[in-house]
Protein backbone atom coordinates (compact mmCIF):
# COMPACT_ATOMS: atom_id res chain seq x y z
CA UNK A 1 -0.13 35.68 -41.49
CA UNK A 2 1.38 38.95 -43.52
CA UNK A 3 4.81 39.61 -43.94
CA UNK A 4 6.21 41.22 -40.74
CA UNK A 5 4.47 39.52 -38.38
CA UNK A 6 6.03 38.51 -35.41
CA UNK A 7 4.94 34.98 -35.64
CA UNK A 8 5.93 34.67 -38.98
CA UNK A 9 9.34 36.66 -38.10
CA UNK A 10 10.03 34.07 -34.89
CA UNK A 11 9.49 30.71 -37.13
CA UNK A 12 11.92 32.34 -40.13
CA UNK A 13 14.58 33.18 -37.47
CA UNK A 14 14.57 29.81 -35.70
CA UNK A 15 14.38 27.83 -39.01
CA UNK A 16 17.23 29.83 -40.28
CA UNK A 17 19.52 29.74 -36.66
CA UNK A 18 23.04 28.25 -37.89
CA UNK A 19 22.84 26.83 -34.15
CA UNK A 20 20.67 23.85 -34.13
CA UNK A 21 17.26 23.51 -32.26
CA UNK A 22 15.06 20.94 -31.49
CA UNK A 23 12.01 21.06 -29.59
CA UNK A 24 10.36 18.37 -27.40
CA UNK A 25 7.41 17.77 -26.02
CA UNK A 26 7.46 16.79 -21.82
CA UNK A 27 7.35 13.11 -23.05
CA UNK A 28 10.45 14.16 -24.75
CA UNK A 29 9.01 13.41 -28.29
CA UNK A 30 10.10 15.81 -31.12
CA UNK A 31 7.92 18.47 -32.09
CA UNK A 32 10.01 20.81 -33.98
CA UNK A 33 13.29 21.27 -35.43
CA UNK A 34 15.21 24.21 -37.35
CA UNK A 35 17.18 23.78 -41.08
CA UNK A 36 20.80 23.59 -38.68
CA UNK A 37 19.72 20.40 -36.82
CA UNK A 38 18.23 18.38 -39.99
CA UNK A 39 21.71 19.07 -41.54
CA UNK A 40 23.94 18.28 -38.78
CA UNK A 41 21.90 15.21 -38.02
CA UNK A 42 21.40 14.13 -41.45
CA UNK A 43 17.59 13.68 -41.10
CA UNK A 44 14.29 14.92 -42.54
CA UNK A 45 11.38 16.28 -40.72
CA UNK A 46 9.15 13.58 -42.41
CA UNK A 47 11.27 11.11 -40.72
CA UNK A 48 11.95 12.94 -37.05
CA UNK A 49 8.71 15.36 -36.77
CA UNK A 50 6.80 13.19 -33.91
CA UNK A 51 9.06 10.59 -32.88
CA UNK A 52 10.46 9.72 -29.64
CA UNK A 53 13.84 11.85 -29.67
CA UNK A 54 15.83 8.51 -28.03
CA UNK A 55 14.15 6.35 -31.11
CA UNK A 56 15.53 8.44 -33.90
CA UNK A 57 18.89 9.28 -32.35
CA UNK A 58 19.87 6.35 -29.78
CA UNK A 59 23.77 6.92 -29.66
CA UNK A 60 24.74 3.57 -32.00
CA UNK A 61 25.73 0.29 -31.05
CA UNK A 62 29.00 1.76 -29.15
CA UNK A 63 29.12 0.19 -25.78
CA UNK A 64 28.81 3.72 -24.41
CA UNK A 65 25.74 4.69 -26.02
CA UNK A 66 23.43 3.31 -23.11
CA UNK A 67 25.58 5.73 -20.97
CA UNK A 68 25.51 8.61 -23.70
CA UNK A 69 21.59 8.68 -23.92
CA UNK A 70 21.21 8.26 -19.81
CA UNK A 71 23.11 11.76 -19.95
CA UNK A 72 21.11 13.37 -22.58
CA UNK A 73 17.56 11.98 -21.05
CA UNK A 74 18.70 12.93 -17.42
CA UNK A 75 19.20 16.27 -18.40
CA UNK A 76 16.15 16.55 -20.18
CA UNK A 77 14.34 15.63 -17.39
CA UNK A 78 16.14 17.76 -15.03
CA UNK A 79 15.23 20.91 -16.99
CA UNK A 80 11.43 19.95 -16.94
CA UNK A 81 10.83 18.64 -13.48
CA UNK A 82 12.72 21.28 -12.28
CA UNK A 83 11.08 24.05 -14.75
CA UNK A 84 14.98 25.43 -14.76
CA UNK A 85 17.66 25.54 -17.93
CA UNK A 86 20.11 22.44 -17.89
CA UNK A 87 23.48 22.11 -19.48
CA UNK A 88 25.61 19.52 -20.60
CA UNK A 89 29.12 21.02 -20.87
CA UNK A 90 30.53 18.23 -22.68
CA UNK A 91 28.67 14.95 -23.95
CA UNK A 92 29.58 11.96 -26.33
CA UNK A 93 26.61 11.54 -28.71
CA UNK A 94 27.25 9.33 -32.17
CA UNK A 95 25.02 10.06 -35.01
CA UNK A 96 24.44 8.08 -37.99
CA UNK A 97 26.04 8.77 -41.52
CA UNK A 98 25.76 7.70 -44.30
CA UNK A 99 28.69 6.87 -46.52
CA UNK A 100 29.63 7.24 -50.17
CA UNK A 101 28.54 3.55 -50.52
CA UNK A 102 25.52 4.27 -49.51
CA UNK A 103 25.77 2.15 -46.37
CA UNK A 104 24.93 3.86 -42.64
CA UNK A 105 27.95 4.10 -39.88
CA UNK A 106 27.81 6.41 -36.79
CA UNK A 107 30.17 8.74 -36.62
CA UNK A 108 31.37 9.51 -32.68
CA UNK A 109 30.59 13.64 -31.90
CA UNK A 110 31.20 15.70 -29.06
CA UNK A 111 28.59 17.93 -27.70
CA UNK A 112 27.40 20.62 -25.77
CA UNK A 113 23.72 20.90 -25.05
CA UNK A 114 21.99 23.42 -23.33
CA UNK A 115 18.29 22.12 -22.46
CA UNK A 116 15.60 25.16 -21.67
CA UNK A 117 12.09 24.51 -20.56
CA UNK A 118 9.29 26.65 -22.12
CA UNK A 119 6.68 27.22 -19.94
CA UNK A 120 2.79 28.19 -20.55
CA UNK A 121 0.72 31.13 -18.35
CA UNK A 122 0.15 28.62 -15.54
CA UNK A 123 3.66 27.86 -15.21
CA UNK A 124 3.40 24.02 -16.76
CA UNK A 125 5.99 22.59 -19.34
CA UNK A 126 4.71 22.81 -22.52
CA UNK A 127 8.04 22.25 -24.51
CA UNK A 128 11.43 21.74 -24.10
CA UNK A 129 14.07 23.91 -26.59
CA UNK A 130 17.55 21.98 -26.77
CA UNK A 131 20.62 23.76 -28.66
CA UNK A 132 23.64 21.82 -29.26
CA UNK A 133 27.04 22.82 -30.06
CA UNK A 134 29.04 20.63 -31.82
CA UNK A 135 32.45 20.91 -29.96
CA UNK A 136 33.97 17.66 -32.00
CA UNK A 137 36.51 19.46 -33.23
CA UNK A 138 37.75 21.78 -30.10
CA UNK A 139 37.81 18.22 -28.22
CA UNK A 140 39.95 16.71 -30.64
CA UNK A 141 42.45 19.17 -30.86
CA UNK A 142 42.55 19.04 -26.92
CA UNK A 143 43.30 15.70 -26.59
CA UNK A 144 46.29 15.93 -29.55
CA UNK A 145 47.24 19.11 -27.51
CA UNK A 146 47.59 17.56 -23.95
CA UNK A 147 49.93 14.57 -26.11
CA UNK A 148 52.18 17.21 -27.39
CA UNK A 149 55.73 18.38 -25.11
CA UNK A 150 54.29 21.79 -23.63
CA UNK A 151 50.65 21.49 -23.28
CA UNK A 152 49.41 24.10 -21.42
CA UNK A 153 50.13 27.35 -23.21
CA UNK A 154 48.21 25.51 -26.82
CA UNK A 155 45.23 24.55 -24.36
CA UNK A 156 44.67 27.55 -22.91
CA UNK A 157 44.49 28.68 -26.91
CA UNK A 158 42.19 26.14 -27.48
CA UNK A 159 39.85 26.66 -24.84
CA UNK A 160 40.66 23.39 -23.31
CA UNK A 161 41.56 24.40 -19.45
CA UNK A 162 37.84 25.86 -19.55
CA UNK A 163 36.53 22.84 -21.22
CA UNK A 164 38.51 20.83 -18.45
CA UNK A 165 36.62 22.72 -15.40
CA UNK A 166 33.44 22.58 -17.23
CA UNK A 167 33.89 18.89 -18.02
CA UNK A 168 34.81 18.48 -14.12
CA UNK A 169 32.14 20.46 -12.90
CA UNK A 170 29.85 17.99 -15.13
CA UNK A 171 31.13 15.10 -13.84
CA UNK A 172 30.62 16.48 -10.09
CA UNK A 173 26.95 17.08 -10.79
CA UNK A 174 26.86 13.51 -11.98
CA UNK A 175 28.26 12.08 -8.44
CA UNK A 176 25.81 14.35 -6.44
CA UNK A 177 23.08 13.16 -8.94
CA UNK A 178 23.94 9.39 -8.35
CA UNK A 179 23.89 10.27 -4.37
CA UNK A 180 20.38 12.32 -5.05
CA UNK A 181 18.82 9.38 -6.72
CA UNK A 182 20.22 7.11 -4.04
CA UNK A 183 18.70 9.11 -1.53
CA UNK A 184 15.16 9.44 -3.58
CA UNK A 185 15.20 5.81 -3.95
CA UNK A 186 15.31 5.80 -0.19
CA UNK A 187 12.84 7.88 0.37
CA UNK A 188 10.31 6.39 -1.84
CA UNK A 189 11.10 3.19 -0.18
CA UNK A 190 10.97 3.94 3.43
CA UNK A 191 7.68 1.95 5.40
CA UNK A 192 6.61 5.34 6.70
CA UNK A 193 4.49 7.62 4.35
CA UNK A 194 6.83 10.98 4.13
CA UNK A 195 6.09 14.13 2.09
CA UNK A 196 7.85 17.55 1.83
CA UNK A 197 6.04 20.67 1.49
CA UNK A 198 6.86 23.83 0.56
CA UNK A 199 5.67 27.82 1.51
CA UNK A 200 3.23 28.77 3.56
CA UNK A 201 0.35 27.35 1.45
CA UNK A 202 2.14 23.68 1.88
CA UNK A 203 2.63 23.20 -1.64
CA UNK A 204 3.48 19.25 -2.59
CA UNK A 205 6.83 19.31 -3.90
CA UNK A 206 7.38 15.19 -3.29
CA UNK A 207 5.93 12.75 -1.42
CA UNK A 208 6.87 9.01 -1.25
CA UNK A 209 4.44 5.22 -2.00
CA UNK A 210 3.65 5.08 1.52
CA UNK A 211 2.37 8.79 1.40
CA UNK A 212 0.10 7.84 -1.75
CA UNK A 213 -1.17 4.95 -0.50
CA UNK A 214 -2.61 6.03 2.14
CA UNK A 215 -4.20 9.14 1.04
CA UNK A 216 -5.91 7.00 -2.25
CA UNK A 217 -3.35 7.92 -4.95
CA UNK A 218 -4.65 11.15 -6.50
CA UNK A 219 -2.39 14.08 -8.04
CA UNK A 220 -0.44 16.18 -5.47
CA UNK A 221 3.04 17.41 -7.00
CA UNK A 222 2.52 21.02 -7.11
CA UNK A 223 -0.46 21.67 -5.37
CA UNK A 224 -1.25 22.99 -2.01
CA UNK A 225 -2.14 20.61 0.87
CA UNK A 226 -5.55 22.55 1.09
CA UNK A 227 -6.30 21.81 -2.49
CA UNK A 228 -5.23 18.02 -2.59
CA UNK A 229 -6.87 17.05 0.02
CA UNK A 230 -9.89 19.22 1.16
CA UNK A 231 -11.77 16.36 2.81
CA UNK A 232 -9.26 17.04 5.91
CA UNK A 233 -10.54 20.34 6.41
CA UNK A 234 -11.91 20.81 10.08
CA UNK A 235 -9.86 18.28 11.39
CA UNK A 236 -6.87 20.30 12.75
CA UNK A 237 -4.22 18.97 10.41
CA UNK A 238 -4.30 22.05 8.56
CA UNK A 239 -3.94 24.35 11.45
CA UNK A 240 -0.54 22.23 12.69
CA UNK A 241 1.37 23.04 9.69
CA UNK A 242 0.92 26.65 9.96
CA UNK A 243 1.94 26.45 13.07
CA UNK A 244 4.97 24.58 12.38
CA UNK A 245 5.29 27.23 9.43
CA UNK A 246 4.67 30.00 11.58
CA UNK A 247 6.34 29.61 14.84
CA UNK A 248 9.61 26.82 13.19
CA UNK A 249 8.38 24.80 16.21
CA UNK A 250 7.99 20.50 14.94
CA UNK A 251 5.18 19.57 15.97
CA UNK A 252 4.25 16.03 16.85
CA UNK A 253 1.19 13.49 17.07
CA UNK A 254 0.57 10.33 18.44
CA UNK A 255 -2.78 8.53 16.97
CA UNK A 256 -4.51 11.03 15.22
CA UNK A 257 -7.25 10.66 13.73
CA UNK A 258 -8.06 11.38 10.02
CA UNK A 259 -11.00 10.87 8.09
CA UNK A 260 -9.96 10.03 4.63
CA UNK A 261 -11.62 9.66 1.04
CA UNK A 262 -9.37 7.11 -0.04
CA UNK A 263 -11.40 6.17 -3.37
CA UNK A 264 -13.60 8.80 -5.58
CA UNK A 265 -16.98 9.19 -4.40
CA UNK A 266 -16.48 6.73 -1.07
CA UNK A 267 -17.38 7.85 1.91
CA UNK A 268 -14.55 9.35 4.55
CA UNK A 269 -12.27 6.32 5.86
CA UNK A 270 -10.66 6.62 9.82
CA UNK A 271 -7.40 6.40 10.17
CA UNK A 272 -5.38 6.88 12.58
CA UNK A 273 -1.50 8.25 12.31
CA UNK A 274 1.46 8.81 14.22
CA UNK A 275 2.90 12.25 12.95
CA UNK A 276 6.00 14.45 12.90
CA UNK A 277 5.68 17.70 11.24
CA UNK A 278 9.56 19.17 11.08
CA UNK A 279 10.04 22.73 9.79
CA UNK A 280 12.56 22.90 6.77
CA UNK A 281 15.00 26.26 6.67
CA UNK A 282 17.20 27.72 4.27
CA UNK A 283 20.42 29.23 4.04
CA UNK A 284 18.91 32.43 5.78
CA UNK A 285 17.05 29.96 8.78
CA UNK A 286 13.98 31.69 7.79
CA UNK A 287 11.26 28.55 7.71
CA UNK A 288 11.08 27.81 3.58
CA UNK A 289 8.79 24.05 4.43
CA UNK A 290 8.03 21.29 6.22
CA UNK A 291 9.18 18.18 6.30
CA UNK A 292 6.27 15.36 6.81
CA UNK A 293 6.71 12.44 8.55
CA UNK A 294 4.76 9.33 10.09
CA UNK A 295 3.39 5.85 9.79
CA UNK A 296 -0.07 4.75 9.76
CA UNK A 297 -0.90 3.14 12.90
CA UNK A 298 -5.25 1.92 12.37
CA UNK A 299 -3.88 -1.39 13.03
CA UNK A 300 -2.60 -0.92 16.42
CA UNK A 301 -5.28 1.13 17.47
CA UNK A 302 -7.85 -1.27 16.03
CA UNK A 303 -6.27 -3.80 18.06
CA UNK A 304 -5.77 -2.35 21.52
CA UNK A 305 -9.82 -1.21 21.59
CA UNK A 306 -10.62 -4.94 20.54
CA UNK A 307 -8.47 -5.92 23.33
CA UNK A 308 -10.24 -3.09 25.74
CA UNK A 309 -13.62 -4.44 24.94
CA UNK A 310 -12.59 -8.19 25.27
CA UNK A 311 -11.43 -7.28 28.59
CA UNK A 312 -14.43 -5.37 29.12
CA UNK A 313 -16.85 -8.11 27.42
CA UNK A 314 -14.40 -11.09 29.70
CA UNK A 315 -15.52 -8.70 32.97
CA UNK A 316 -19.14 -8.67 32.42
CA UNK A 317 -19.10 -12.47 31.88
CA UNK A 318 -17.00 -13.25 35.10
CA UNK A 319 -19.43 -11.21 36.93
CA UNK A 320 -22.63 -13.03 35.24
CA UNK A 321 -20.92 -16.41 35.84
CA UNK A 322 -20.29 -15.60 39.23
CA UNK A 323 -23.71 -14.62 39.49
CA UNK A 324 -24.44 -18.11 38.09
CA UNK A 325 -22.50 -20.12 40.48
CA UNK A 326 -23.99 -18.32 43.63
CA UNK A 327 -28.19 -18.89 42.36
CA UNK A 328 -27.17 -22.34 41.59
CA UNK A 329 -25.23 -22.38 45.16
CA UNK A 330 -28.30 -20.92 46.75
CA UNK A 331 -30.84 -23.20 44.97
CA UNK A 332 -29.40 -26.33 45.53
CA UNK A 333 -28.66 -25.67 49.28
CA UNK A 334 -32.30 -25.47 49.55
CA UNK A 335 -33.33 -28.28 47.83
CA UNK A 336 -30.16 -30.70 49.61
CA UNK A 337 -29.93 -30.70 53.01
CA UNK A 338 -27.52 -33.05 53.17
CA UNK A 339 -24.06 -31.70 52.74
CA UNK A 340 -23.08 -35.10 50.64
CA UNK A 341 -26.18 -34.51 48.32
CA UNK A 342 -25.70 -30.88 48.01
CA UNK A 343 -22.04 -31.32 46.90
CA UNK A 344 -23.12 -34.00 44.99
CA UNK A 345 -25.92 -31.50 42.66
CA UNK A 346 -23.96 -28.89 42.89
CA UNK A 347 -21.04 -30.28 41.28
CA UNK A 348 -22.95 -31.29 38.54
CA UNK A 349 -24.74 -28.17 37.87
CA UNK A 350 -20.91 -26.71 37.52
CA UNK A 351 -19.60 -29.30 35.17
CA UNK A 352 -22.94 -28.38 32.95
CA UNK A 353 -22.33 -24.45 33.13
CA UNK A 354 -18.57 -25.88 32.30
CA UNK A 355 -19.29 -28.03 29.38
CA UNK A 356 -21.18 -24.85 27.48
CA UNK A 357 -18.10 -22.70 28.65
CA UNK A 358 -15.79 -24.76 26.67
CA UNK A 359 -17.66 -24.68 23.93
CA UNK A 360 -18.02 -21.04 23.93
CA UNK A 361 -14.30 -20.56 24.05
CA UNK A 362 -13.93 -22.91 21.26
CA UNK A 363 -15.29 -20.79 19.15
CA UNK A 364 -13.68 -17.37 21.13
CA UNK A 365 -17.92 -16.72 22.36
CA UNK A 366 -19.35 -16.11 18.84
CA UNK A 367 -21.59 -18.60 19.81
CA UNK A 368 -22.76 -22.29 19.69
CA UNK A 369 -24.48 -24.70 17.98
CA UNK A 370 -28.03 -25.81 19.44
CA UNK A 371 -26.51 -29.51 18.59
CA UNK A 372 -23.92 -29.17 20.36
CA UNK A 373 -24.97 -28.29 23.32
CA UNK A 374 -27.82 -31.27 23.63
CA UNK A 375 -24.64 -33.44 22.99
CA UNK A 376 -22.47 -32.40 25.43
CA UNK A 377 -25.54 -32.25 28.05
CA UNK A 378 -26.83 -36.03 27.33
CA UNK A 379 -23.71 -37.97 26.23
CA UNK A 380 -22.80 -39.42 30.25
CA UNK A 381 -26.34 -41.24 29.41
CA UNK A 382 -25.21 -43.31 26.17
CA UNK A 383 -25.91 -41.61 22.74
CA UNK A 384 -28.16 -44.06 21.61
CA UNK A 385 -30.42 -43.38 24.38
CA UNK A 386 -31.04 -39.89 23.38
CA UNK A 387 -31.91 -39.30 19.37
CA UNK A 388 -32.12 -35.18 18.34
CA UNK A 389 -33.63 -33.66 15.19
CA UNK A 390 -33.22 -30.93 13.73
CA UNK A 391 -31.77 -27.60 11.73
CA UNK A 392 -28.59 -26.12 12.57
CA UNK A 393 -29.37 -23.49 15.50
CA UNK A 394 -26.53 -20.91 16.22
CA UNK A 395 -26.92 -19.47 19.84
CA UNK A 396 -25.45 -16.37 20.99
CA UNK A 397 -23.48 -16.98 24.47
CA UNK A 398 -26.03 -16.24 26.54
CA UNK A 399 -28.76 -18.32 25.43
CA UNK A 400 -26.18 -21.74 25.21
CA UNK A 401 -25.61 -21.16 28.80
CA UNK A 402 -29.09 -20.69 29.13
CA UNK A 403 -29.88 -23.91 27.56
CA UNK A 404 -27.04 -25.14 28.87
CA UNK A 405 -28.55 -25.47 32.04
CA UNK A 406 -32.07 -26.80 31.11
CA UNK A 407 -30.99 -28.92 29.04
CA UNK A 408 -28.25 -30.54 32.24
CA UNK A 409 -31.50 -30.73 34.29
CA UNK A 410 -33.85 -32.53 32.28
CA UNK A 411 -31.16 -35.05 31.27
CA UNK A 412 -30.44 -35.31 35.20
CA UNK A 413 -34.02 -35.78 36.14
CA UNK A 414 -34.29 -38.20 33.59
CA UNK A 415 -31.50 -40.33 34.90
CA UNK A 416 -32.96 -40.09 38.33
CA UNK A 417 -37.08 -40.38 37.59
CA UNK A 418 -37.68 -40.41 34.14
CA UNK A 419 -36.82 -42.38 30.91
CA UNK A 420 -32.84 -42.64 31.11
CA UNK A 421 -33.44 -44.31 34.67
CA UNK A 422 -35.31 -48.00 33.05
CA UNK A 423 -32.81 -49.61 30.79
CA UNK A 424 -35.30 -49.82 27.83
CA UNK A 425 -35.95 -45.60 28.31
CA UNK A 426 -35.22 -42.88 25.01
CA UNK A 427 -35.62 -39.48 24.93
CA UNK A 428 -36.45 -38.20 21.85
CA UNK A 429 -35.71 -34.37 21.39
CA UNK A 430 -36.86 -32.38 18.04
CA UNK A 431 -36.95 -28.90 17.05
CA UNK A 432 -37.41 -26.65 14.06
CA UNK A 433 -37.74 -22.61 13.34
CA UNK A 434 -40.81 -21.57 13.04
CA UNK A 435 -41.86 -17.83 11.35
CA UNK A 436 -38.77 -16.95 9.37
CA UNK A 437 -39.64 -13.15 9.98
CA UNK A 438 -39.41 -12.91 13.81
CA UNK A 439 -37.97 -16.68 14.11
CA UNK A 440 -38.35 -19.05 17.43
CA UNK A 441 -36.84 -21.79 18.52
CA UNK A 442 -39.90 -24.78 18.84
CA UNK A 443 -38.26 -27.61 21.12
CA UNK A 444 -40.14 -30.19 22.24
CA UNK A 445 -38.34 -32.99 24.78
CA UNK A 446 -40.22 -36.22 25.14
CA UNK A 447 -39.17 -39.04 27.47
CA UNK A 448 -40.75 -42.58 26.22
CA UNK A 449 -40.25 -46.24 27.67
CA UNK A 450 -39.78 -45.35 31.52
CA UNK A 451 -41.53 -45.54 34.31
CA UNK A 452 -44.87 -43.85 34.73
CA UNK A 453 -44.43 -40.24 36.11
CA UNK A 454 -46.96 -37.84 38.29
CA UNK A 455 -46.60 -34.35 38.79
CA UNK A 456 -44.42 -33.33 41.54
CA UNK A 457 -46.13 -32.70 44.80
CA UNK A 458 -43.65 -29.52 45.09
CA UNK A 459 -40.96 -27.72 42.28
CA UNK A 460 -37.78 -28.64 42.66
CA UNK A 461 -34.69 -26.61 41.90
CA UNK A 462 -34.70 -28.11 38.48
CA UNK A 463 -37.94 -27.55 37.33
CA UNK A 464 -37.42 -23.80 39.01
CA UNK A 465 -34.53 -23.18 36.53
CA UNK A 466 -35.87 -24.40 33.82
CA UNK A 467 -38.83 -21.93 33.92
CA UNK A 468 -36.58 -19.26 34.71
CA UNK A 469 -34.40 -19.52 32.75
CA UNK A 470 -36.81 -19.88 29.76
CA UNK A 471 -39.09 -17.24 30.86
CA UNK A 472 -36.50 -14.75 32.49
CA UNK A 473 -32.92 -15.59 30.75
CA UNK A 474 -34.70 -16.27 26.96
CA UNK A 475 -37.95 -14.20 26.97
CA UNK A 476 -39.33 -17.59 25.50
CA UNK A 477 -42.20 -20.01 27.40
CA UNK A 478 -42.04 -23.57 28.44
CA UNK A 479 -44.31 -25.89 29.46
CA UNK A 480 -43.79 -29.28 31.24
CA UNK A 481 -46.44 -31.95 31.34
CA UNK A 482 -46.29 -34.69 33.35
CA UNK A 483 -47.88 -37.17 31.01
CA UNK A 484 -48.38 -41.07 32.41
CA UNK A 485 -46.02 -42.63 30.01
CA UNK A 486 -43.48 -39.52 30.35
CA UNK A 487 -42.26 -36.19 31.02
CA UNK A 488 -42.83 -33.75 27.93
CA UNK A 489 -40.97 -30.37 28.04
CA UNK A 490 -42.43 -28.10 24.89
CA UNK A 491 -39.99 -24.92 24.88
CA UNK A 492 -40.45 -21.53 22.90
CA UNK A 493 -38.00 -18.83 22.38
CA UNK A 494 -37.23 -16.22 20.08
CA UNK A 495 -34.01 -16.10 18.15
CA UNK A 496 -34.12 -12.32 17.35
CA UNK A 497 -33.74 -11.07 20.82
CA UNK A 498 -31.24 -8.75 21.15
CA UNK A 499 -29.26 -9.87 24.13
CA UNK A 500 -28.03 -7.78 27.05
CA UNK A 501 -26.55 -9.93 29.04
């Protein structure tokens, strides 16, 4: 750069200011510093130039230094969030001297600090200038002055009565900062997500965790609603708040949904919120924000539809048991005419449909376990009478009740015709899974040391269950042969059906 140039001329003049300047970076590290502040802090750039400004100057060992620096960095940070100049009208800062013994003491100052945020073309913070006055002096002679017989006339002299309302004025911002942060602490901490917005583009100006959480924790201080989250475009949510901004009416919503990209690159997430959307005024009443808040209620709403369908699901299966109970009603009537026999069969074909029920709710009707079922169906007849083999098997509802049944009326006939009725009788009852790509059940029940058996003259109501309920219930096929040394029921049913009932 030549001689003259304004760069040049700006760098001269603030390196030869008698007032000193430092200036800070938004992390509050020191970037620059004029000839005035090296001297009256008795540094070098080579030591300062880069530094955290609280590491190089921290206020000494005093026990108000923690309370010295809290002021300094507090208004610091108050003239960069806010983008506004912050003063300090009086502040106790030591710095460090060294003596003629060469040994380093702080020395106790009095300061006043003006703090001025420089902003770039896009409005950021790109440094912050502080100029300090040292007012050690001024202070001093206050103090001695307000000692002396007749005060008042000496302070006025000195300043001091303006120093007083500056210094009470100070400590007045400091209460109502206290109460601010109280109140921000609050805020951040309340269970509800809450954010405030500001104009009519619904600029972010603060938002609490709740608020972040939710939306997936990306970058909205400062930038309109629209921007920060354009995945909510379409939805409506847009179009409340300028009503709300429009009109100054709140506006309010009761399990909205929201489709949300809560992660980078994820696909939209439903949610579903319970909303106030308050207008904010100022002095004038004219409508300068809104106030945002609300709490996220998925959960809830999750849970009342999986109540709804339970409810719905416990319906359809009253009306299919029902169903049930009257066939098997019907059925046995025709096959009993007897009412002693009927009540007799009948009974029993309820206490099977109740066994597979239980089992069922044991598990809240995911489902049971092939196993399972054969136990609860043949244990009246003495477990060792009955040996089963095989995989695990899980069965939706509807095919345990299904097999349920068949299996309740093959162990019945048994007891009354077949192996279980000789004391020397087994049944012997294997299965496996055959074709692992459109799997069926292969079950194969075979009744050995009974008495001989012969094809029925006629179907009973067993044997007519059992082949409906394979053939209609499972979609599967069963055959039952009638062989001389005992009854052999081979049953086939897929396990991919996609049940409907």
């Amino acid at each position: 750069m030549k001689s003259g140039d304004p760069g040049v001329d700006l760098a001269s003049a603030f390196d030869a200011s008698p007032n000193p300047y430092v200036l800070l970076t938004p992390d509050l590290r020191i970037a620059g510093v004029n000839q005035a502040y090296l001297d009256v802090t008795n540094s070098t750039r080579a030591a300062i130039i880069g530094r955290p400004l609280f590491s190089v100057f921290d206020s000494g060992p005093g026990e108000e230094a923690p309370e010295n620096v809290r002021q300094v960095r507090a208004s610091l940070e108050r003239a960069r969030d806010s983008r506004r100049r912050d003063h300090l009208a009086l502040v106790r800062f030591s710095i460090p001297r060294r003596g003629d013994d060469g040994r380093e003491a702080f020395e106790d100052r009095c300061w006043s600090a003006t703090h001025t945020p420089i902003l770039d073309d896009d409005g950021e913070v790109v440094f912050l200038l502080q100029h300090t006055t040292d007012i050690t002096e001024l202070q001093r002679l206050r103090e001695r002055s307000a000692a002396s017989a007749a005060p008042e006339a000496l302070d006025t002299i000195l300043g001091g009565a303006v120093l007083g309302r500056a210094e009470q004025v100070q400590q007045t911002n400091l209460r109502l900062e206290s109460e601010r942060n109280r109140l921000l602490e609050m805020f951040m901490q309340a269970p509800g997500f809450v954010a405030v917005l500001s104009g009519p583009e619904h600029v972010f100006q603060m938002h609490n965790t709740a608020f972040a959480q939710l939306i997936g924790h990306r970058r909205l201080t400062g930038r309109p609603i629209r921007e920060a989250l354009p995945e909510v475009a379409g939805q409506g949510f847009f179009e409340f708040l300028d009503s709300v901004y429009a009109t100054g009416e709140p506006y309010e919503g009761r399990a909205g949904a929201v489709h949300l990209q809560r992660t980078p690159g994820a696909p939209l997430e439903t949610v579903y919120l319970d909303f106030i959307h308050q207008p904010i005024r100022d002095a004038s009443g004219a409508v300068a924000g809104i106030f945002v808040q609300g709490h996220d209620v998925t959960g809830t709403v999750r849970s009342a539809e999986r109540q709804k369908l339970m409810i719905d699901e416990l319906n359809h299966r009253v009306k299919n048991t029902l169903a049930t109970v009257q066939s098997i009603a019907m059925q046995t009537a025709r096959s009993h005419a007897d009412p002693r026999t009927f009540a007799e069969g009948f009974q029993a074909r309820l206490l099977a449909l109740s066994h597979t029920h239980d089992l069922l709710t044991r598990s809240h009707w995911a489902g049971a376990g092939l196993g399972d079922i054969l136990q609860h169906e043949t244990d009246a007849h003495g477990s060792h009478r009955v040996s089963v083999n095989g995989p695990p098997v899980a069965l939706p509802p509807p095919a345990a009740l299904s097999l349920g049944m068949i299996f309740h009326e093959l162990a019945t006939n048994a007891a009354k015709y077949g192996a279980l009725s000789a004391p020397g009788g087994r049944v012997l009852v294997d299965w496996a899974v055959a074709d692992q790509t459109r799997p069926r059940l292969e079950l194969v029940w075979r009744e050995i040391g009974g008495p001989a058996v012969a094809p029925p003259a006629r179907k009973g109501f067993g044997s007519r269950l059992i082949e409906r309920n394979v053939r209609h219930d499972l979609a599967g096929e069963v055959e039952l042969d009638y062989a001389g040394d005992g009854l052999v029921a081979t049953i086939s049913i897929p396990l991919d059906r996609e049940e409907t009932t």
